[in-house]
Protein backbone atom coordinates (compact mmCIF):
# COMPACT_ATOMS: atom_id res chain seq x y z
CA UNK A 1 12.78 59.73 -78.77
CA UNK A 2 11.95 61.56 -81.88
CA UNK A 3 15.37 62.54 -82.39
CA UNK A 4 16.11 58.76 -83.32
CA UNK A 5 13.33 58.53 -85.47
CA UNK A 6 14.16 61.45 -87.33
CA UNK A 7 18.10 59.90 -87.50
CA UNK A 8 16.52 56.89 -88.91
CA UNK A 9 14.72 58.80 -91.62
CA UNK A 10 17.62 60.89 -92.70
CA UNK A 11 19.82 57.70 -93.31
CA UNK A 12 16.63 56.19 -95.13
CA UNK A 13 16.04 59.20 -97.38
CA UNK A 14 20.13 59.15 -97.67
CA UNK A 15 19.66 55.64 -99.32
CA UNK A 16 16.66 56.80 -101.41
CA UNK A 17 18.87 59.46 -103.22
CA UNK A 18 22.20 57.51 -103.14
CA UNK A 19 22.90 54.04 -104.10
CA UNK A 20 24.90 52.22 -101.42
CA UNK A 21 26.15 48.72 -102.15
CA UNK A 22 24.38 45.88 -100.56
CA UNK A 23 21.90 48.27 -99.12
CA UNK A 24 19.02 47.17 -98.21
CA UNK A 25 17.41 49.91 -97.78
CA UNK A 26 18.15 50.60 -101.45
CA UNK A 27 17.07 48.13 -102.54
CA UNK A 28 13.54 48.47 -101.53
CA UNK A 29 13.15 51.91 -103.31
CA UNK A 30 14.37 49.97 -106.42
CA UNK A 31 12.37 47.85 -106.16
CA UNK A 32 9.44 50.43 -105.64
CA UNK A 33 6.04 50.87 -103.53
CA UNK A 34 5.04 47.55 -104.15
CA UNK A 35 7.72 45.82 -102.31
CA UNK A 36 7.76 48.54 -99.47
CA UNK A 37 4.10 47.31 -98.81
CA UNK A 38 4.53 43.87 -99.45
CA UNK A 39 7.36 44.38 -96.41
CA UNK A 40 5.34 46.40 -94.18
CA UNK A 41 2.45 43.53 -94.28
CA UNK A 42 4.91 41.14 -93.37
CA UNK A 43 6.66 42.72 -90.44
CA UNK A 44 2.54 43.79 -89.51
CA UNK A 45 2.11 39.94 -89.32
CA UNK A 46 5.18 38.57 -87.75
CA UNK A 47 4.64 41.54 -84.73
CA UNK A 48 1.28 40.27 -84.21
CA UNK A 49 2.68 36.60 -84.29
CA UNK A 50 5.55 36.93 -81.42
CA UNK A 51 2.64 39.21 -79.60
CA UNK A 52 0.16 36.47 -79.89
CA UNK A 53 3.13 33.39 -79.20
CA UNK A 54 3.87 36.17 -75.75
CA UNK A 55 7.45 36.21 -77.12
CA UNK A 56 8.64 40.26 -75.77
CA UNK A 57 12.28 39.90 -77.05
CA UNK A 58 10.94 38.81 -80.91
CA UNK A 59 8.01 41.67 -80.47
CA UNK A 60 10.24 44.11 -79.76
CA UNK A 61 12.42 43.41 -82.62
CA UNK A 62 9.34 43.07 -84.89
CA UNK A 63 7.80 46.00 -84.04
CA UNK A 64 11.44 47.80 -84.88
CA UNK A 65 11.49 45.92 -87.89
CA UNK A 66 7.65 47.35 -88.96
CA UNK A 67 8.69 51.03 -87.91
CA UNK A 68 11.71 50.96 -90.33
CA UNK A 69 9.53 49.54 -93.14
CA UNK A 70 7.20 52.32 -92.21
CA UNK A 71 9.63 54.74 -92.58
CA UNK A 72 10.94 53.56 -95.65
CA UNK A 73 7.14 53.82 -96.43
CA UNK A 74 7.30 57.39 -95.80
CA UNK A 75 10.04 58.66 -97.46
CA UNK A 76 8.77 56.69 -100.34
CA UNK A 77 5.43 58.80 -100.52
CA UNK A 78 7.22 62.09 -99.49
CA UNK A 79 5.69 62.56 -95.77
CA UNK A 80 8.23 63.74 -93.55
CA UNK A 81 8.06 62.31 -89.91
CA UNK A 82 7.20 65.95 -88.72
CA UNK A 83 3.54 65.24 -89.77
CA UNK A 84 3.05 61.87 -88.60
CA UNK A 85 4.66 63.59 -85.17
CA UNK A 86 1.99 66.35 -85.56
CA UNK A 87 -1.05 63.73 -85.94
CA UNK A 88 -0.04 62.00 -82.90
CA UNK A 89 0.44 65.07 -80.97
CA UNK A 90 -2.97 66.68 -82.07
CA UNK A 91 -4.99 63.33 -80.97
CA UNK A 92 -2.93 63.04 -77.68
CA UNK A 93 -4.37 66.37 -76.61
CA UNK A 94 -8.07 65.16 -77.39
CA UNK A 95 -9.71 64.00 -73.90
CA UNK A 96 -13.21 61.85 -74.23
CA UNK A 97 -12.49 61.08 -78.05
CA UNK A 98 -13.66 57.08 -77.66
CA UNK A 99 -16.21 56.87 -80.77
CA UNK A 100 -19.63 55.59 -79.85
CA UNK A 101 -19.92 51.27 -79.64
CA UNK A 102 -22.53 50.51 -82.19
CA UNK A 103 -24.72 47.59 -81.51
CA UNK A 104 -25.04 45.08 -84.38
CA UNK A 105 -27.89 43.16 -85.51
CA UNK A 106 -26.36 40.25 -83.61
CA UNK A 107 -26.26 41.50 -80.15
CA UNK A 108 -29.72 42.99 -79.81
């Protein structure tokens, strides 16, 4: 699995060094972090739109289009996918890590 992740990152840090005509890709980094956030809030609300409307066909394409925003998100800021790969693999080994519920005001 990683190995297309990591594919998809190469091509996207490709297009961050390179200009490639009609690109979009390039054009987000010209465009700069602003847009590359602005794009990553709006794939984050049109997943949780086809997952709300029960639509599996548009969330899966959603949810691809919100990974490749986040990994134009990371080359942007420099983080290689190696450390987001180390994160996940540090928290999957943690057993019994479900933080304490808190009881508000409200419920007592």
């Amino acid at each position: 699995m990683s190995t297309v992740f990591d594919d998809l990152y190469e091509v996207v840090l490709d297009r961050k060094t390179k200009h490639v005509k009609d690109s979009y890709t390039c054009y987000l980094f010209e465009q700069g972090l602003d847009k590359i956030l602005k794009k990553c809030g709006e794939e984050t609300a049109e997943m949780m739109i086809a997952a709300k409307n029960g639509d599996r066909d548009e969330l899966i394409a959603e949810i691809g289009d919100l990974l490749y925003h986040i990994w134009v998100l990371m080359a942007e800021t420099d983080i290689r996918p190696e450390a987001l790969y180390d994160l996940l693999e540090s928290r999957r080994r943690k057993i019994g890590n479900l933080k304490p519920r808190t009881v508000s005001v409200k419920e007592s």
